[in-house]
Protein backbone atom coordinates (compact mmCIF):
# COMPACT_ATOMS: atom_id res chain seq x y z
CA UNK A 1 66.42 115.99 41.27
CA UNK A 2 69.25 119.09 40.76
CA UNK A 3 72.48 118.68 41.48
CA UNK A 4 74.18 121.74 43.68
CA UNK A 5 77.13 121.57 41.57
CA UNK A 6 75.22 123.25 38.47
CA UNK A 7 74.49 126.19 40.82
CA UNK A 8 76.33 129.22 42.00
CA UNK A 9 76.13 129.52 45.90
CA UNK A 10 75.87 132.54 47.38
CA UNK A 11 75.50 134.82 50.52
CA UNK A 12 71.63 136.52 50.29
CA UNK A 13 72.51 139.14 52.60
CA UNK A 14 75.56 140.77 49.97
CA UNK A 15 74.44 138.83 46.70
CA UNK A 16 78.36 137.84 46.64
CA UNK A 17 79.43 134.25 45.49
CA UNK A 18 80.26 132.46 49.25
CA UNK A 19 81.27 128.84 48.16
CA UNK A 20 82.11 127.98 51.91
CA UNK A 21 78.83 128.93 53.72
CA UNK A 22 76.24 130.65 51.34
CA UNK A 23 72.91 130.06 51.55
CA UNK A 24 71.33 130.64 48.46
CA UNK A 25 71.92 128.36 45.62
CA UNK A 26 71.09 129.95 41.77
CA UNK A 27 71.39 129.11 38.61
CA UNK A 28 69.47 129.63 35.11
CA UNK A 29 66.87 127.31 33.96
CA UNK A 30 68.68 126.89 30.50
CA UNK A 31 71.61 125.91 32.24
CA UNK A 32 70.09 122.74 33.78
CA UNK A 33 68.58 121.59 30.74
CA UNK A 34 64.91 122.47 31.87
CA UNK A 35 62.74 123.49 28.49
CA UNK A 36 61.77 127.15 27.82
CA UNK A 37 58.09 127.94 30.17
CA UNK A 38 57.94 124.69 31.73
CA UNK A 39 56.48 125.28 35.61
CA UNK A 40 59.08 123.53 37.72
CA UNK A 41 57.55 120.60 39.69
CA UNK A 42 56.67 121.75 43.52
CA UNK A 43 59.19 120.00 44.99
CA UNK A 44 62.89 118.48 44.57
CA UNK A 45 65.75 116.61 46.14
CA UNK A 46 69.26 118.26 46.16
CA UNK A 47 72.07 116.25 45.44
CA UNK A 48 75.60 117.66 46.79
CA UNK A 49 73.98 119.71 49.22
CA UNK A 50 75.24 121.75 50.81
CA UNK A 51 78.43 119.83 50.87
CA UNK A 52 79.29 116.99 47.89
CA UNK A 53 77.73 113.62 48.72
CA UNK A 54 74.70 114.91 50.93
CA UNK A 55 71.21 115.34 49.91
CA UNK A 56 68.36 118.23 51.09
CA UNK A 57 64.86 118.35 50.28
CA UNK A 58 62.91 121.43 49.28
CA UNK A 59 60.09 122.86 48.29
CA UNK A 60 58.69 125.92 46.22
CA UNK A 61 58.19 128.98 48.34
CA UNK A 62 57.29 131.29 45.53
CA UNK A 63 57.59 132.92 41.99
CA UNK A 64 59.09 135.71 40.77
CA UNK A 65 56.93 137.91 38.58
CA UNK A 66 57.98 140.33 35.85
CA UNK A 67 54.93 141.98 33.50
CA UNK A 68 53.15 139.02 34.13
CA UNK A 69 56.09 136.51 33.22
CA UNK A 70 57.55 133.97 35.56
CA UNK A 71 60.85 135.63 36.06
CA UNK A 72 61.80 132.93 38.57
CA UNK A 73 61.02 130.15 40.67
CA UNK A 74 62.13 130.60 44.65
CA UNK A 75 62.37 127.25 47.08
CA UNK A 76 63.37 126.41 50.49
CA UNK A 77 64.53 123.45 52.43
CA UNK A 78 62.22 121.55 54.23
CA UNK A 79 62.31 121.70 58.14
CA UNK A 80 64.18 119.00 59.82
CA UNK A 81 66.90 119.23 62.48
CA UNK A 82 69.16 120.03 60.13
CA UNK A 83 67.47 123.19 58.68
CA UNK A 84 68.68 126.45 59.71
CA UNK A 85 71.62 125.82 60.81
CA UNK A 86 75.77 124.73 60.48
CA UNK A 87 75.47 120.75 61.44
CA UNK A 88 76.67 119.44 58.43
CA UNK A 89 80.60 121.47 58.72
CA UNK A 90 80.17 121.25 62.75
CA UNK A 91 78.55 118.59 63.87
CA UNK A 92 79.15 118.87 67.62
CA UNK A 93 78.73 122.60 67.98
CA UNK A 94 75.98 123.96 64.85
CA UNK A 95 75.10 127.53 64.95
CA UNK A 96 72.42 128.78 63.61
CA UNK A 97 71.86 130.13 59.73
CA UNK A 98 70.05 131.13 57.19
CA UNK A 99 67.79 128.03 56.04
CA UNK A 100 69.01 126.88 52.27
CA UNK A 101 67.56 128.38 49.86
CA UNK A 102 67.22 127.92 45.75
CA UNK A 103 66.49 130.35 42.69
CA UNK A 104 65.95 129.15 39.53
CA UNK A 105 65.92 132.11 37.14
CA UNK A 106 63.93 131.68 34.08
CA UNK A 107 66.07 132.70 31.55
């Protein structure tokens, strides 16, 4: 299990830190305590996400490669009828979004 508030969230589209509505969730492997060239398991539960006191699941879409390194470890939320869009800040009226994403940089 992470917890959102160890990441930065961000917009994908500019790379710029959105705390309101970005999709993309990253942080540093260091930073959350994980040990140095340890594979990250498959799967996770968010805490505090996307908004503090709610929970997403996800899973591992891919890895980032550098020279042969793991330069990063990319997931995705799993589908559900709250994926890919803005139900959890407007309930009665969601528009659609970017699904939540997560990079975990291996630092």
């Amino acid at each position: 299990m992470f917890d959102a508030v160890n990441f930065d969230r961000c917009d994908p589209v500019t790379g710029k830190t959105d705390n309101e509505s970005g999709t993309l969730f990253v942080a540093e492997a260091s930073m959350l305590g994980l040990p140095p060239g340890k594979a990250l398991p498959r799967t996770f539960v968010f805490q505090n996400c996307p908004l503090p006191g709610m929970i997403r699941c996800f899973h591992q879409t891919g890895v980032d490669e550098s020279g042969g390194d793991v330069a990063g470890w990319r997931f995705e939320e799993d589908k559900g009828p709250n994926c890919g869009n803005t139900s959890y800040k407007e309930p009665g009226s969601p528009k659609k979004c970017l699904p939540l994403t997560v990079l975990i940089i291996n630092d």
